[in-house]
N, C-alpha and C. Protein backbone atom coordinates (compact mmCIF):
# COMPACT_ATOMS: atom_id res chain seq x y z
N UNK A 1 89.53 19.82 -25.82
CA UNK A 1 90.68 20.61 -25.46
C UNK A 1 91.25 20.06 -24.15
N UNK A 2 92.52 19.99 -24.02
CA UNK A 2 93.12 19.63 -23.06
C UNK A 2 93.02 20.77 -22.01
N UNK A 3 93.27 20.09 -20.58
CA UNK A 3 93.48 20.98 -19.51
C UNK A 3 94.70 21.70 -19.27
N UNK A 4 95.20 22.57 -19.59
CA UNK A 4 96.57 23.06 -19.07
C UNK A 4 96.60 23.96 -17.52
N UNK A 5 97.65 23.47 -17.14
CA UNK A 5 98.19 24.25 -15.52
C UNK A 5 97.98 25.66 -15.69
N UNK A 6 97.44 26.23 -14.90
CA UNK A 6 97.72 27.72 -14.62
C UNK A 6 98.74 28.17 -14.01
N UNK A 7 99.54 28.89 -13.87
CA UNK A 7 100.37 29.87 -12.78
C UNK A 7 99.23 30.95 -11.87
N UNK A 8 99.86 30.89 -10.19
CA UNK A 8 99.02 32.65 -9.72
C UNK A 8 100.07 33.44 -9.47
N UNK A 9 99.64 34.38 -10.32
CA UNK A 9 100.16 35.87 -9.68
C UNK A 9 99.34 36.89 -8.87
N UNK A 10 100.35 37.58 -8.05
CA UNK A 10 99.85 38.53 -6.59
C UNK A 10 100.45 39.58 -7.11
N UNK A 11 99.70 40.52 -6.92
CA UNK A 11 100.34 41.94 -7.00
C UNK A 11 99.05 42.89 -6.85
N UNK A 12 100.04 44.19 -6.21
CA UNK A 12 99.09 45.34 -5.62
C UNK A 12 98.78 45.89 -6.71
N UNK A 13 97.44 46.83 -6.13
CA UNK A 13 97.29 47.44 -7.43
C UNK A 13 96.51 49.05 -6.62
N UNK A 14 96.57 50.15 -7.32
CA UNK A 14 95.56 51.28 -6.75
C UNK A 14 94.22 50.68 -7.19
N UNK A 15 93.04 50.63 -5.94
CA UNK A 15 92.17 50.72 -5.68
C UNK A 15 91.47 51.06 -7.11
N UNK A 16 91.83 52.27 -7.29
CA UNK A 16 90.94 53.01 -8.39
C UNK A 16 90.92 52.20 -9.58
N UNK A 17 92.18 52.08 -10.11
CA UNK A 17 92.68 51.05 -11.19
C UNK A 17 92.06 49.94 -11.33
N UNK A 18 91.92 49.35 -9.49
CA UNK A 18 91.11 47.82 -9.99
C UNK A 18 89.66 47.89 -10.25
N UNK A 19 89.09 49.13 -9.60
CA UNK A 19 87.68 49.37 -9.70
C UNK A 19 87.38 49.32 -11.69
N UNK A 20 88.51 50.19 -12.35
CA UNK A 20 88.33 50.15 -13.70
C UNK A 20 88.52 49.19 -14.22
N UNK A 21 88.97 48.26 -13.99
CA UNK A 21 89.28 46.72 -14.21
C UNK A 21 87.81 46.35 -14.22
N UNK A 22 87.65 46.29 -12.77
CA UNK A 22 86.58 45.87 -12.76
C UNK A 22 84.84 45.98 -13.70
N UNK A 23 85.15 47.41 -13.71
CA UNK A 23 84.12 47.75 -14.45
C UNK A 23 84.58 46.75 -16.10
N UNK A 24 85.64 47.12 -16.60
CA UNK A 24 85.68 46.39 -18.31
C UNK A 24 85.64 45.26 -18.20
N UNK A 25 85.79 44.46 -17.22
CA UNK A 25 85.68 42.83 -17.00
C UNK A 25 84.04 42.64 -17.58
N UNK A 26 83.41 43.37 -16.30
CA UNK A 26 82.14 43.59 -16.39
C UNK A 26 81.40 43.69 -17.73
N UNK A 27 81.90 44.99 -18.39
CA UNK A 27 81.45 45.38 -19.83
C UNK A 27 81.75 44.07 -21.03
N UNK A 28 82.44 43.45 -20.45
CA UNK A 28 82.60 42.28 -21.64
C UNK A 28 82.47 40.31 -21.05
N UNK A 29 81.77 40.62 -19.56
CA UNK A 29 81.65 39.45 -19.22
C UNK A 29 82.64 38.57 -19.04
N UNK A 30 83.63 39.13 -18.78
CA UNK A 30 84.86 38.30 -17.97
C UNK A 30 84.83 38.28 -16.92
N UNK A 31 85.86 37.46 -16.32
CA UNK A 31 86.01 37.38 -14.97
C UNK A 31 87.62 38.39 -15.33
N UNK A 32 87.97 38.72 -14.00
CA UNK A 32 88.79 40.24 -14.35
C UNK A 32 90.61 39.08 -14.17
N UNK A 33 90.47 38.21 -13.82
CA UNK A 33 91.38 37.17 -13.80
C UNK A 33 91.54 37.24 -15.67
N UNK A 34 90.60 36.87 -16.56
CA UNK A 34 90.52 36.63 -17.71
C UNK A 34 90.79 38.36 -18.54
N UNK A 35 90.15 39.26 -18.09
CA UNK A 35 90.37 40.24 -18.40
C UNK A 35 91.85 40.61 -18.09
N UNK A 36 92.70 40.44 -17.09
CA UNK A 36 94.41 40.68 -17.35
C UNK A 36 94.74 39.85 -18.04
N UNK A 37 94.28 38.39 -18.59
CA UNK A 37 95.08 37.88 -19.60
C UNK A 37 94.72 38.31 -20.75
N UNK A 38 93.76 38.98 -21.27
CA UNK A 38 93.04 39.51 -22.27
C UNK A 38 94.20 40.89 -22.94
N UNK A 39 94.11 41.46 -21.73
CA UNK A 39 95.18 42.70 -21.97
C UNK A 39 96.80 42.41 -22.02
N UNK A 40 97.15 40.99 -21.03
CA UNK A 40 98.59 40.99 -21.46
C UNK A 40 98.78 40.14 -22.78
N UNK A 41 98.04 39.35 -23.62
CA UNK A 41 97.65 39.06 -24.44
C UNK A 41 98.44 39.74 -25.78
N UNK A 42 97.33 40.92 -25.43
CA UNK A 42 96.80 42.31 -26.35
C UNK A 42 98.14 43.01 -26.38
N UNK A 43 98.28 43.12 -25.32
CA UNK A 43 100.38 44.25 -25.35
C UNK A 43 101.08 43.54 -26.20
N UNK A 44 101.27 41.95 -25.61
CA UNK A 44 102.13 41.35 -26.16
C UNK A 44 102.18 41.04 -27.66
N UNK A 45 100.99 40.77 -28.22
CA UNK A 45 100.60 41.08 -29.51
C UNK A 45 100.99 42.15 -30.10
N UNK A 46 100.79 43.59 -29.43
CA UNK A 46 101.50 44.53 -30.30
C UNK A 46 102.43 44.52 -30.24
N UNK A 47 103.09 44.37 -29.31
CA UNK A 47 104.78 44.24 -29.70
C UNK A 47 106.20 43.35 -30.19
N UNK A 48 104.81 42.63 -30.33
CA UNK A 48 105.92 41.29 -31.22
C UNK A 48 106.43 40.36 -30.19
N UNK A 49 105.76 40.10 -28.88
CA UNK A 49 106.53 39.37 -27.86
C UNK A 49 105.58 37.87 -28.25
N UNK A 50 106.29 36.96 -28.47
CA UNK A 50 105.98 35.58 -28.32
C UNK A 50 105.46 35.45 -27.33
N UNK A 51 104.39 34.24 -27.03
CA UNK A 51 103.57 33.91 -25.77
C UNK A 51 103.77 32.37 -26.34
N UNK A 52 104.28 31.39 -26.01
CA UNK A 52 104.62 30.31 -26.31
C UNK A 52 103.49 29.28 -25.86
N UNK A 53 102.78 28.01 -26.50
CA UNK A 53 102.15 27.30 -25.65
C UNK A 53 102.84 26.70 -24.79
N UNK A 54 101.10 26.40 -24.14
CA UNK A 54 102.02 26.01 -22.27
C UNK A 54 102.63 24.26 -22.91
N UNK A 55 102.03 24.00 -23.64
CA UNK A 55 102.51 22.71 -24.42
C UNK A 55 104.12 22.22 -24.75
N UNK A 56 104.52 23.59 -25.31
CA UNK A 56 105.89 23.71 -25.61
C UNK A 56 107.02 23.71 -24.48
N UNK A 57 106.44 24.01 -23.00
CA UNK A 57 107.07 24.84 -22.03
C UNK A 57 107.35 22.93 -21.55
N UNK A 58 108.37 22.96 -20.71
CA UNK A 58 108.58 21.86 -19.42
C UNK A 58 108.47 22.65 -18.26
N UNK A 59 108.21 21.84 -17.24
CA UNK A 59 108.24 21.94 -15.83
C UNK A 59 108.80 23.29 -15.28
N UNK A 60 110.17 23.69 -16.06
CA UNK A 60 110.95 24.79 -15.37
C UNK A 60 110.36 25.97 -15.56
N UNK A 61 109.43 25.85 -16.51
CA UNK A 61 108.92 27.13 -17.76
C UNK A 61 109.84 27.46 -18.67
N UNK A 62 110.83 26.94 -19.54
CA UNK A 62 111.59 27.10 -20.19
C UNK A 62 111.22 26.28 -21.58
N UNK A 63 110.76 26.93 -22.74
CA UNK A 63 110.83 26.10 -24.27
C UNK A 63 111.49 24.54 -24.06
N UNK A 64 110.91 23.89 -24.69
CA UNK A 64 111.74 22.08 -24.64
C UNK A 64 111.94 22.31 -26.75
């Protein structure tokens, strides 16, 4: 498998919220980095939103 680039994202969060994060990371042996992609994943899946490979994307993040 090839290596693909990551993006970071920052954002606040309540305390409490990340503690529960934390805990389901836990319960399934993720790292909680992997566990938000797990869940935006999972949304996006139900709702019919495309997640494009990073393959497809150029430089700008825009489909080629």
């Amino acid at each position: 498998m090839a290596n693909s680039k990551t993006a970071t994202l920052t954002f606040r969060i309540n305390p409490s919220l990340k503690e529960a994060l934390r805990v389901a990371a836990h319960a399934e042996h993720r790292s909680i980095a992997n566990m938000i992609e797990v869940l935006i994943r999972g949304y996006c899946e139900q709702r019919g939103i495309a997640i494009p490979d990073s393959e497809t994307e150029n430089k700008s993040g825009e489909r080629s």
